[in-house]
PDB file of N, CA and C in Angstrom:
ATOM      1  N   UNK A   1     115.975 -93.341 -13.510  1.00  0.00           N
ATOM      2  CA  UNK A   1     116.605 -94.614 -13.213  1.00  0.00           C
ATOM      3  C   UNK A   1     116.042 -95.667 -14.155  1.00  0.00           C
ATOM      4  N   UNK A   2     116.624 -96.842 -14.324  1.00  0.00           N
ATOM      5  CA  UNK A   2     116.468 -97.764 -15.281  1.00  0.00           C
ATOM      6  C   UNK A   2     115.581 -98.526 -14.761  1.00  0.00           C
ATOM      7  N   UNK A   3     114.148 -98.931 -15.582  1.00  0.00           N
ATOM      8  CA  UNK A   3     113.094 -99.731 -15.180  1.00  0.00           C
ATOM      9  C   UNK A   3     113.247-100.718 -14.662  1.00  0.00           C
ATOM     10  N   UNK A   4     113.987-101.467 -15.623  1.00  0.00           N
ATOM     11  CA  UNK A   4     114.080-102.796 -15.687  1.00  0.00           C
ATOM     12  C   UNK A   4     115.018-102.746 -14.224  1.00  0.00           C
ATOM     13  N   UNK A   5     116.260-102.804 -14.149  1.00  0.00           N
ATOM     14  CA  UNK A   5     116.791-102.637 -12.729  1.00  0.00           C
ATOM     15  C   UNK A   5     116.086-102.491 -11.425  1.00  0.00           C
ATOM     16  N   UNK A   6     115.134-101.378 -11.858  1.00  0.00           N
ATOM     17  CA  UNK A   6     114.485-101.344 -10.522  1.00  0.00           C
ATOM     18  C   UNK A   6     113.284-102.206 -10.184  1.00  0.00           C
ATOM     19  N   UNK A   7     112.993-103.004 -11.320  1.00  0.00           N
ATOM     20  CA  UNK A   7     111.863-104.233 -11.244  1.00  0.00           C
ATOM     21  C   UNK A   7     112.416-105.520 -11.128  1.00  0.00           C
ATOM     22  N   UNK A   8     113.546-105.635 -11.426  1.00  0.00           N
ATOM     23  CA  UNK A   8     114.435-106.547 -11.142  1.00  0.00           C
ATOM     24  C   UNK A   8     115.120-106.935 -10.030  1.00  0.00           C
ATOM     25  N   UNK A   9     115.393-105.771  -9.467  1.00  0.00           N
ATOM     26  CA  UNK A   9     116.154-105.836  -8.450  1.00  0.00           C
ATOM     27  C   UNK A   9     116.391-106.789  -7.065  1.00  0.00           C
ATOM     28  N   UNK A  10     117.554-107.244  -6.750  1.00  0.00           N
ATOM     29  CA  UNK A  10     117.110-107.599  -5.520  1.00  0.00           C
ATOM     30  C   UNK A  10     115.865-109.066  -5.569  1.00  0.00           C
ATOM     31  N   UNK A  11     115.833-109.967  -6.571  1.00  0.00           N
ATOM     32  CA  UNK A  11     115.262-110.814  -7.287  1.00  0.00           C
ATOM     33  C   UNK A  11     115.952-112.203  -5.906  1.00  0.00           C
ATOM     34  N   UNK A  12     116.449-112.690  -5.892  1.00  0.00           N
ATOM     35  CA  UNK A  12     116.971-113.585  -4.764  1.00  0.00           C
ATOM     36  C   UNK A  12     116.957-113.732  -3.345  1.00  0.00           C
ATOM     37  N   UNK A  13     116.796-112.213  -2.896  1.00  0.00           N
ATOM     38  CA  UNK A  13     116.471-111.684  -1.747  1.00  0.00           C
ATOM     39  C   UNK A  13     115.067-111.744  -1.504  1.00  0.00           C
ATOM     40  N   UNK A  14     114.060-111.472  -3.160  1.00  0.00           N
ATOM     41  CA  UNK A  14     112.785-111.847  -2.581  1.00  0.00           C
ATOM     42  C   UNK A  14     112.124-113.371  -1.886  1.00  0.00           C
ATOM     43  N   UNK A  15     113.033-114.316  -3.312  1.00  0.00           N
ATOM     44  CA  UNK A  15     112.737-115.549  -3.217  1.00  0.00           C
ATOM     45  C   UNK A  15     113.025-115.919  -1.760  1.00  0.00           C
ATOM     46  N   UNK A  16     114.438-115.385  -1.433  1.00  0.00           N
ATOM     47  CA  UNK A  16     114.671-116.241   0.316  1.00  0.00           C
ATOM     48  C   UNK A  16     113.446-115.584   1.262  1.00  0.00           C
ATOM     49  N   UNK A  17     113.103-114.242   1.341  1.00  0.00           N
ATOM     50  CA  UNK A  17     112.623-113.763   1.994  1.00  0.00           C
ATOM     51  C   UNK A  17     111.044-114.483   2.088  1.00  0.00           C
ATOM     52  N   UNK A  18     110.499-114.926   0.708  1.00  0.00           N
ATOM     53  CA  UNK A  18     109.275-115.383   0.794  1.00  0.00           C
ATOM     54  C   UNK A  18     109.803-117.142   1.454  1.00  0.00           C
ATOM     55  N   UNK A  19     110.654-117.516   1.120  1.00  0.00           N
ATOM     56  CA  UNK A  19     110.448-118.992   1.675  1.00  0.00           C
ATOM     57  C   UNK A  19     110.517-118.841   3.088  1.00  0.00           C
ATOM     58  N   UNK A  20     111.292-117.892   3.732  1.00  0.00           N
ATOM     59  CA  UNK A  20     111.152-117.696   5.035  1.00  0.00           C
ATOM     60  C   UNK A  20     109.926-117.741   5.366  1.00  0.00           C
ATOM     61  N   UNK A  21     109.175-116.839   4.789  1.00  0.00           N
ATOM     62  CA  UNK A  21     107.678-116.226   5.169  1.00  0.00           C
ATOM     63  C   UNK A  21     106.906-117.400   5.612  1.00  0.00           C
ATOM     64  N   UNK A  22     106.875-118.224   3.925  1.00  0.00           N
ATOM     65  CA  UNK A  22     105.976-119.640   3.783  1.00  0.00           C
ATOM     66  C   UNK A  22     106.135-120.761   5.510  1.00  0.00           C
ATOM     67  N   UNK A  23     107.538-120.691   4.868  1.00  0.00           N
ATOM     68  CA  UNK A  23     108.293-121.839   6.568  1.00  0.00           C
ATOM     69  C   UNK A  23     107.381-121.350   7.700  1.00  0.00           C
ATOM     70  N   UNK A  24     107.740-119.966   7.752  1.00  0.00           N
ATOM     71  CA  UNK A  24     107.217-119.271   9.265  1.00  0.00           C
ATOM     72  C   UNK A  24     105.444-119.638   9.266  1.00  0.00           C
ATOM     73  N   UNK A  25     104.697-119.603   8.400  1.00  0.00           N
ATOM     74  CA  UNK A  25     103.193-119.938   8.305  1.00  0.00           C
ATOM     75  C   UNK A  25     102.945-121.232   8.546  1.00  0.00           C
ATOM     76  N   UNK A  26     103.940-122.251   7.792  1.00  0.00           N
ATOM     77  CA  UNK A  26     103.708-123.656   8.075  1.00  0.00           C
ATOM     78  C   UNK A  26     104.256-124.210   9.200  1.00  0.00           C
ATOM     79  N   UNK A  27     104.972-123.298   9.945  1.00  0.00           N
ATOM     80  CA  UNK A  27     105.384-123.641  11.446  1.00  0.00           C
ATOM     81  C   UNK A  27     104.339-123.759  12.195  1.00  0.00           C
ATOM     82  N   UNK A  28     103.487-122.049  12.075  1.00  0.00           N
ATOM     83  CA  UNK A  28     102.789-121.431  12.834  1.00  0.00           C
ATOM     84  C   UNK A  28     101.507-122.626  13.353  1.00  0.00           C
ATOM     85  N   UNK A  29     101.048-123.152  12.140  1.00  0.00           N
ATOM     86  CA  UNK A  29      99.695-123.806  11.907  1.00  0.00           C
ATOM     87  C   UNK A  29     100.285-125.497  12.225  1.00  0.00           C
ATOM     88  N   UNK A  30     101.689-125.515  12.660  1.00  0.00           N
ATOM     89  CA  UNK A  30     101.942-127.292  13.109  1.00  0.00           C
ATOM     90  C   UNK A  30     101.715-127.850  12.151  1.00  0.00           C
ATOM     91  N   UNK A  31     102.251-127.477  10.921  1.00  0.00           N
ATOM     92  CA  UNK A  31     102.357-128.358   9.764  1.00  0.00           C
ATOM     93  C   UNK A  31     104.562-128.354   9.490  1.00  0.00           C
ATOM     94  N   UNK A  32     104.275-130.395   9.617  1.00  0.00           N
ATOM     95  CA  UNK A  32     105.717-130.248   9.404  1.00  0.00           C
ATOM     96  C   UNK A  32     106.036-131.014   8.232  1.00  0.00           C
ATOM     97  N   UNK A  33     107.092-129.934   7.324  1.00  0.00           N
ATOM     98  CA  UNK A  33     107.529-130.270   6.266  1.00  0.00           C
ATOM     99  C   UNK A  33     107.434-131.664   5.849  1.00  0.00           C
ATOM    100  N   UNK A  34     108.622-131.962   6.663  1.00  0.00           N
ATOM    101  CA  UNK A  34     109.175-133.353   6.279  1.00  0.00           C
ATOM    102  C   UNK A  34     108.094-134.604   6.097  1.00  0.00           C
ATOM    103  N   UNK A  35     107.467-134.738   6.818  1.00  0.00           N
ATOM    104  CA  UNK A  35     106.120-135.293   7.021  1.00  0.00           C
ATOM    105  C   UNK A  35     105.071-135.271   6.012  1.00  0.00           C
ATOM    106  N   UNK A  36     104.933-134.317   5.492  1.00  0.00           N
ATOM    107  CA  UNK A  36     104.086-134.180   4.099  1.00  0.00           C
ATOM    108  C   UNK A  36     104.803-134.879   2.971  1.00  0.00           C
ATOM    109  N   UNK A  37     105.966-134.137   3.112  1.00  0.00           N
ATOM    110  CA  UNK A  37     107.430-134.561   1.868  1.00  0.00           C
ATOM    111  C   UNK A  37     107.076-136.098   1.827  1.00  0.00           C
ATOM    112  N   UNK A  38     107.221-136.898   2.468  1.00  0.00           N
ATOM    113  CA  UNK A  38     107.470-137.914   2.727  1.00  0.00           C
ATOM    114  C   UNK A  38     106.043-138.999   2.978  1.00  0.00           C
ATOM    115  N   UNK A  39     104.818-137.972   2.989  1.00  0.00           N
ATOM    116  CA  UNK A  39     103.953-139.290   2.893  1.00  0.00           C
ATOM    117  C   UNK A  39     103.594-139.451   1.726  1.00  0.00           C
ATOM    118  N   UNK A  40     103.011-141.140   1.943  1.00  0.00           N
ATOM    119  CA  UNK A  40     102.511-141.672   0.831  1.00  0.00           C
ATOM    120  C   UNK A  40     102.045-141.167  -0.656  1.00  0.00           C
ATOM    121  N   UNK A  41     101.095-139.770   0.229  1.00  0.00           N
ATOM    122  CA  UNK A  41     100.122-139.579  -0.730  1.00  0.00           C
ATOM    123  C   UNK A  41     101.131-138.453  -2.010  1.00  0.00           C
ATOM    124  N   UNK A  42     102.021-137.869  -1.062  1.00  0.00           N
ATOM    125  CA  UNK A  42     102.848-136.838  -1.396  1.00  0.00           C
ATOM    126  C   UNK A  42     103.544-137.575  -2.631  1.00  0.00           C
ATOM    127  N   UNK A  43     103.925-138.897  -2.349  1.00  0.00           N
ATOM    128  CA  UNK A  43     105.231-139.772  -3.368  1.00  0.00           C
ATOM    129  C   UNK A  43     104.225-140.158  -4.300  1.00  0.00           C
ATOM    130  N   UNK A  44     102.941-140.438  -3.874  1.00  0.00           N
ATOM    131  CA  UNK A  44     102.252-140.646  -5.276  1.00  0.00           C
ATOM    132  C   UNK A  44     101.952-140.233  -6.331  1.00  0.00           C
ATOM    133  N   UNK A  45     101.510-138.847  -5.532  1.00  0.00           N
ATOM    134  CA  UNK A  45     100.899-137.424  -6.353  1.00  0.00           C
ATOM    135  C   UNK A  45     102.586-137.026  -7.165  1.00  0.00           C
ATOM    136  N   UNK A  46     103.558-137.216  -6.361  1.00  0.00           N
ATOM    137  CA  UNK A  46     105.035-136.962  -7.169  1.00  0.00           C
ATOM    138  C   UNK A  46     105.366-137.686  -8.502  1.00  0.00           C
ATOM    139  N   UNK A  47     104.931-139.040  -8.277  1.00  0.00           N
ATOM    140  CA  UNK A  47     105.108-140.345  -9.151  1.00  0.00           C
ATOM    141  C   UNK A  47     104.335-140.006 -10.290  1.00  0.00           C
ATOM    142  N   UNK A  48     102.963-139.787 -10.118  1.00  0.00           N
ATOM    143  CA  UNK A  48     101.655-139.272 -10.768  1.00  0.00           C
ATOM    144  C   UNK A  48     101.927-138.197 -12.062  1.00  0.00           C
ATOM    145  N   UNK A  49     102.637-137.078 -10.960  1.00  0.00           N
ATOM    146  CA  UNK A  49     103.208-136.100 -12.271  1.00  0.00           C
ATOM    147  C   UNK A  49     104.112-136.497 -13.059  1.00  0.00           C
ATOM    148  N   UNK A  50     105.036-136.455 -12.746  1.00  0.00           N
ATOM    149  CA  UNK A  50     105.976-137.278 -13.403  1.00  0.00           C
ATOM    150  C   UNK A  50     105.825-138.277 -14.306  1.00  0.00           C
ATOM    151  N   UNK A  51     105.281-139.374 -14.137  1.00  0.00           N
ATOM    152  CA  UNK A  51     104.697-140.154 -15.153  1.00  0.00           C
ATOM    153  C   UNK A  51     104.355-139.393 -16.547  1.00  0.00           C
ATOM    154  N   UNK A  52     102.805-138.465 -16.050  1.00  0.00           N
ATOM    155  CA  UNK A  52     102.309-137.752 -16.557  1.00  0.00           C
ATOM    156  C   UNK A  52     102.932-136.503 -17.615  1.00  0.00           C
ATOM    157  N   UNK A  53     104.119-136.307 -17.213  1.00  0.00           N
ATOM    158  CA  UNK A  53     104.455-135.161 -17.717  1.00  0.00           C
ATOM    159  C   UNK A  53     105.586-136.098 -19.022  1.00  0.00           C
ATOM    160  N   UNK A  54     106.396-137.327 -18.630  1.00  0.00           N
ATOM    161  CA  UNK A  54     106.747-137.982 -19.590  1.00  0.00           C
ATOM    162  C   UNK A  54     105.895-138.546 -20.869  1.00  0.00           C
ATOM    163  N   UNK A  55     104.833-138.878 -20.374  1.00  0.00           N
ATOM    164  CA  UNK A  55     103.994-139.346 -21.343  1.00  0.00           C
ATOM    165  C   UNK A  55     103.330-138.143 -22.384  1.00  0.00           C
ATOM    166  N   UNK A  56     103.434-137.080 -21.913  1.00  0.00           N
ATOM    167  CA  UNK A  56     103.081-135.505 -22.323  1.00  0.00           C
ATOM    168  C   UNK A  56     103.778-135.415 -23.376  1.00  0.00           C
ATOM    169  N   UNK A  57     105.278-135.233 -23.169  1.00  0.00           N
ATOM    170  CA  UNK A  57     106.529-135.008 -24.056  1.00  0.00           C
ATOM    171  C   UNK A  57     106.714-136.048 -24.578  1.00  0.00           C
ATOM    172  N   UNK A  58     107.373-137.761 -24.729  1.00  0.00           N
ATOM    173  CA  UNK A  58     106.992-138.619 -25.393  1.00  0.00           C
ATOM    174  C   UNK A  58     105.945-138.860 -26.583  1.00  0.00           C
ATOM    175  N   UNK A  59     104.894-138.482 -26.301  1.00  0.00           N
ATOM    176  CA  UNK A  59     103.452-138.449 -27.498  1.00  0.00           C
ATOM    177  C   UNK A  59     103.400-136.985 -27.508  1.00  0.00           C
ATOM    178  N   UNK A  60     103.826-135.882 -27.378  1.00  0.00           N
ATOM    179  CA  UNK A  60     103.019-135.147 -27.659  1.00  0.00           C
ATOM    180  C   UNK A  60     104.148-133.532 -28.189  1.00  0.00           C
ATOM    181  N   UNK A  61     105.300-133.521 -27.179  1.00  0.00           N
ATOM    182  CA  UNK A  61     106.041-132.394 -27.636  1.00  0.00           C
ATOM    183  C   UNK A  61     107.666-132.951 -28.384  1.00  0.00           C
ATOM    184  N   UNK A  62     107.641-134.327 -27.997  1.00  0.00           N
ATOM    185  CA  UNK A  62     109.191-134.627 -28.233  1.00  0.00           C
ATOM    186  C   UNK A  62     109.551-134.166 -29.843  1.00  0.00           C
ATOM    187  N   UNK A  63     108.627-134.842 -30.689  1.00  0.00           N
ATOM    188  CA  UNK A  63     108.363-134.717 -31.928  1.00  0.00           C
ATOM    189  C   UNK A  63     109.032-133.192 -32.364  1.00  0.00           C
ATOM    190  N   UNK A  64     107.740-132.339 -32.228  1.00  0.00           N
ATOM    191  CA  UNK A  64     107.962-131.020 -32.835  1.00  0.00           C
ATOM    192  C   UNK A  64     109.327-130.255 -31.716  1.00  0.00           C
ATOM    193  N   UNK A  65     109.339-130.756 -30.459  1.00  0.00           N
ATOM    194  CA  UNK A  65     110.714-129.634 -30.130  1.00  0.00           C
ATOM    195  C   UNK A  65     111.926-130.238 -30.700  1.00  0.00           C
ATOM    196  N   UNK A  66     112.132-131.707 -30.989  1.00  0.00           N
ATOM    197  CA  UNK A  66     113.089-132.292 -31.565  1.00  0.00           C
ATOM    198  C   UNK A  66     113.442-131.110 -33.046  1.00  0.00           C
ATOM    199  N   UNK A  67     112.080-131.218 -34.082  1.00  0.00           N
ATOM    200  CA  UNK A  67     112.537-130.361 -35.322  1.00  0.00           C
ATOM    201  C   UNK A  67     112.746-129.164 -34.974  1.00  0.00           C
ATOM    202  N   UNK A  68     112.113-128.019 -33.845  1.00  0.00           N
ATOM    203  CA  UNK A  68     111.973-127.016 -34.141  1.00  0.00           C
ATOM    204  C   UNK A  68     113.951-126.830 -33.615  1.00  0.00           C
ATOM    205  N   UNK A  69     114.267-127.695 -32.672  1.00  0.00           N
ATOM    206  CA  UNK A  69     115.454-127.714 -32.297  1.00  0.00           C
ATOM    207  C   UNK A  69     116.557-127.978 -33.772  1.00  0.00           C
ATOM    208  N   UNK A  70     116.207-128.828 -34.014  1.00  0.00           N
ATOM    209  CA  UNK A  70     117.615-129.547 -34.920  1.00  0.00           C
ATOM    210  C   UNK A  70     117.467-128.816 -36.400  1.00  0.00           C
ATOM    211  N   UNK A  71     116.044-128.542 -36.682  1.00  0.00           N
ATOM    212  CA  UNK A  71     116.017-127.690 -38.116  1.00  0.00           C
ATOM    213  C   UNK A  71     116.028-125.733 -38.223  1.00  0.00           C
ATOM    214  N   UNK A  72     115.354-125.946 -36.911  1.00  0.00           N
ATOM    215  CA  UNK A  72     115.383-124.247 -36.977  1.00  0.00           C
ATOM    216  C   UNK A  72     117.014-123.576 -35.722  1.00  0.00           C
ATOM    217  N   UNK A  73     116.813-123.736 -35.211  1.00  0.00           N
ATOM    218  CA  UNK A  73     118.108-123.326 -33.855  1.00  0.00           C
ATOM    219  C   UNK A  73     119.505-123.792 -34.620  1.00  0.00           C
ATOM    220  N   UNK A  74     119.840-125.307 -34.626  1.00  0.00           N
ATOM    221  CA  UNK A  74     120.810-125.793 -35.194  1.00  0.00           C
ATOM    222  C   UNK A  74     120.851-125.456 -36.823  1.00  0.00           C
ATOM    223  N   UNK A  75     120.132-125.460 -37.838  1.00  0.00           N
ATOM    224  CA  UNK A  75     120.019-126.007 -39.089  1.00  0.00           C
ATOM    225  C   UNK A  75     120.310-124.080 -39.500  1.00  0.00           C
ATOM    226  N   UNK A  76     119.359-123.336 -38.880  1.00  0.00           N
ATOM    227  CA  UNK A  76     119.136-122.153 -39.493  1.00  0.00           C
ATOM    228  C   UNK A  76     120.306-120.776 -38.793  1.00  0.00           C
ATOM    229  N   UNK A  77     120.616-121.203 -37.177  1.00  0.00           N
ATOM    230  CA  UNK A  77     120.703-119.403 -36.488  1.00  0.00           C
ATOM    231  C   UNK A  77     122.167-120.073 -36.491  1.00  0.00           C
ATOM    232  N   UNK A  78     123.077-121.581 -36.074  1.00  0.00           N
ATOM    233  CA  UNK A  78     124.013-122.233 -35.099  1.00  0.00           C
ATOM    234  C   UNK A  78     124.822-121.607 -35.899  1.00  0.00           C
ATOM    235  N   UNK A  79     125.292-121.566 -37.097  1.00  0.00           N
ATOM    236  CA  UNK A  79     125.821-121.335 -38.354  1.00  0.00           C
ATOM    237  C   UNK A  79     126.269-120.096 -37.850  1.00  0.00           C
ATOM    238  N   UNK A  80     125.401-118.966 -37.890  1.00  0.00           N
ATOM    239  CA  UNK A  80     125.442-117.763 -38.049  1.00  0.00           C
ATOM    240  C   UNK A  80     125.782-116.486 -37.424  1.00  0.00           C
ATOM    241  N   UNK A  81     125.237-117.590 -35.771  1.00  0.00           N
ATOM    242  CA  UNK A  81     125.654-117.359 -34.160  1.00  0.00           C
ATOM    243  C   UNK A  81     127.293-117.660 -34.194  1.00  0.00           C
ATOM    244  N   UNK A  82     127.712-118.624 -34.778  1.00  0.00           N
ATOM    245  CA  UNK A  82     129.332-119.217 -34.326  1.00  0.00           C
ATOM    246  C   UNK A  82     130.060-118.483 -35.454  1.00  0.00           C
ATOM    247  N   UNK A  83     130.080-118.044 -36.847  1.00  0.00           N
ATOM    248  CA  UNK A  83     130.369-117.305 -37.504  1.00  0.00           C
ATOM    249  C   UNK A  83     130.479-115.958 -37.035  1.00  0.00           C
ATOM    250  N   UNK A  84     129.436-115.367 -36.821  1.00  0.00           N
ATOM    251  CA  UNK A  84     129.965-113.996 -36.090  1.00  0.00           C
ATOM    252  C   UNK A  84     130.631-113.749 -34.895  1.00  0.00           C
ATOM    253  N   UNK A  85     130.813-115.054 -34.006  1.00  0.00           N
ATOM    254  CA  UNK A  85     131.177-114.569 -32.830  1.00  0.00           C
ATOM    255  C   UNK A  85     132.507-114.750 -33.003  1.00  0.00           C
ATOM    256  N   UNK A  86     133.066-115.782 -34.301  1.00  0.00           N
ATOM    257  CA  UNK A  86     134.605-115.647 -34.503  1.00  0.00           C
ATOM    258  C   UNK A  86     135.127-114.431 -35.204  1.00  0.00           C
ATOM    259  N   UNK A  87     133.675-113.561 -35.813  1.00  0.00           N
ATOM    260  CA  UNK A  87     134.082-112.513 -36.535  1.00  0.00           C
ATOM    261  C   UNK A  87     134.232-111.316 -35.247  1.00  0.00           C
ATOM    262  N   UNK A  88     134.251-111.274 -34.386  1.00  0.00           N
ATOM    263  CA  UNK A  88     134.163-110.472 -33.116  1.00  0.00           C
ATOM    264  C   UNK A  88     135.902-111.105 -32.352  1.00  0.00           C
ATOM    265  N   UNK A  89     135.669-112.176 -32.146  1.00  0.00           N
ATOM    266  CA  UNK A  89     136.868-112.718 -31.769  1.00  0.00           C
ATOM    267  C   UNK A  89     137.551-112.074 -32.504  1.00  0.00           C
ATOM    268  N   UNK A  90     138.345-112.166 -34.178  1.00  0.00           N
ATOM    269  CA  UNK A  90     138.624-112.028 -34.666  1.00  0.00           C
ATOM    270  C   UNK A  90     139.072-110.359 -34.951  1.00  0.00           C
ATOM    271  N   UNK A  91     138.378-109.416 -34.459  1.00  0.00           N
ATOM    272  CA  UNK A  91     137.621-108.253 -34.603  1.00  0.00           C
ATOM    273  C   UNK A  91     137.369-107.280 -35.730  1.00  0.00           C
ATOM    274  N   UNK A  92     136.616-108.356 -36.729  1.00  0.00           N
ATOM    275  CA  UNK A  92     135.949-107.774 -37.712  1.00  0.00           C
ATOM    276  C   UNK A  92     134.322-107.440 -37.275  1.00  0.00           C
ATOM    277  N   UNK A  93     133.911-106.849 -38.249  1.00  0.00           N
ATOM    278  CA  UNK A  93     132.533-106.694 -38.336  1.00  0.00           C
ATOM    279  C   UNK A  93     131.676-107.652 -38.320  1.00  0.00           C
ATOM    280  N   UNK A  94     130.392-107.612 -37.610  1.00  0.00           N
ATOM    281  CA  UNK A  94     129.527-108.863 -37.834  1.00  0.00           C
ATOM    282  C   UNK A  94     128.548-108.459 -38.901  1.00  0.00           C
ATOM    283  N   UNK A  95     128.239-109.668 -39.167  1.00  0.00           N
ATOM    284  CA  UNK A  95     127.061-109.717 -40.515  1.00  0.00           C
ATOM    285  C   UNK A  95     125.970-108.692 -40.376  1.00  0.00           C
ATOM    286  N   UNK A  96     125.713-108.177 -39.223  1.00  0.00           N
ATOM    287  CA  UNK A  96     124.719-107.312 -39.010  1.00  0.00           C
ATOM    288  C   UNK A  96     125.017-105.857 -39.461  1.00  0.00           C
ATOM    289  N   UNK A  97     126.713-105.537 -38.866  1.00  0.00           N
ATOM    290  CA  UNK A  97     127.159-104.323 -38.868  1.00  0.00           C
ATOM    291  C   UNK A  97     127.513-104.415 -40.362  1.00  0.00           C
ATOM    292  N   UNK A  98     127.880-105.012 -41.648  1.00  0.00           N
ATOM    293  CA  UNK A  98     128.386-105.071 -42.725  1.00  0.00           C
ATOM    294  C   UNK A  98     126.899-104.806 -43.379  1.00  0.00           C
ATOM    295  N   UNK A  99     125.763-105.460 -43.223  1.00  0.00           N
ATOM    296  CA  UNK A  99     124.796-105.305 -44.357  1.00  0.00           C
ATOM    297  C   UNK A  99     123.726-103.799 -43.223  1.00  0.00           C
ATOM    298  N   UNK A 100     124.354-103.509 -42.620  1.00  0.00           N
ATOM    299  CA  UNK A 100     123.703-102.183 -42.316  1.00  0.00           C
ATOM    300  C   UNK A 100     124.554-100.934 -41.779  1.00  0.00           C
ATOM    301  N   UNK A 101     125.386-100.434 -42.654  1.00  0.00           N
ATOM    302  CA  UNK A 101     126.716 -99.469 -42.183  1.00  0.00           C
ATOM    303  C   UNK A 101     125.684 -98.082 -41.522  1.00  0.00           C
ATOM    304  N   UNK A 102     124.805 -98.244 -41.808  1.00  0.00           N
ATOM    305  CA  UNK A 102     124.079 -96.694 -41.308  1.00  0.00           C
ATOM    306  C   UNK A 102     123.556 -96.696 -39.948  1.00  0.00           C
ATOM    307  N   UNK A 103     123.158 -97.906 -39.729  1.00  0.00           N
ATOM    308  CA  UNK A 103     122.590 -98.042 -38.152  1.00  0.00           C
ATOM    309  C   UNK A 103     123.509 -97.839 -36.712  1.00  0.00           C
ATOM    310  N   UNK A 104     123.545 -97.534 -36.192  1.00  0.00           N
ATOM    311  CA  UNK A 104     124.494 -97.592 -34.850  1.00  0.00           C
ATOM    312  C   UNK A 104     123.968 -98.756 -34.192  1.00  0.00           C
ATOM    313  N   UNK A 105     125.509 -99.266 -34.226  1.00  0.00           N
ATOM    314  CA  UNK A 105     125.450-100.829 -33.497  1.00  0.00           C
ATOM    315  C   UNK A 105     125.252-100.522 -32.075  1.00  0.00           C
TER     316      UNK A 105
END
């Protein structure tokens, strides 16, 4: 059977199943959601990150994901990605299958 499938599997079912779990623990112990959600300290510590994580990207990643975006993704693959996929549309060969006739696509 296929690895990946079977490590995969059923991926959504875990997630609900664990939030159930979590809920059911924070019931158990009289801790209520909403109440945490909603205090002070909770909106601060929220505010806190947030801030924090703008000021992160602003000074620190906007810069380089801006180039690695607009010079490498756009500048270098966008071209090459939208070219072959009209060559498929189209149903010719893609650039891959033309400069390598020996490989099995």
């Amino acid at each position: 059977m296929n690895k990946l499938y079977t490590t995969r599997g059923f991926g959504i079912l875990k997630i609900i199943f664990w939030i159930a779990i979590i809920i059911l623990v924070l019931s158990y112990f009289k801790i209520n959601i909403r109440d945490v959600v909603e205090s002070p300290e909770t909106q601060e510590n929220v505010q806190y990150v947030t801030d924090s994580s703008k000021t992160v990207w602003e000074r620190y990643l906007e810069e380089p994901a801006g180039y690695v975006w607009n010079t490498i993704i756009v500048g270098l693959l966008w071209e090459a990605f939208i070219n072959n996929l009209e060559r498929v549309r189209d149903g010719k060969p893609t650039e891959f299958e033309e400069a390598s006739p020996g490989l099995p696509a």
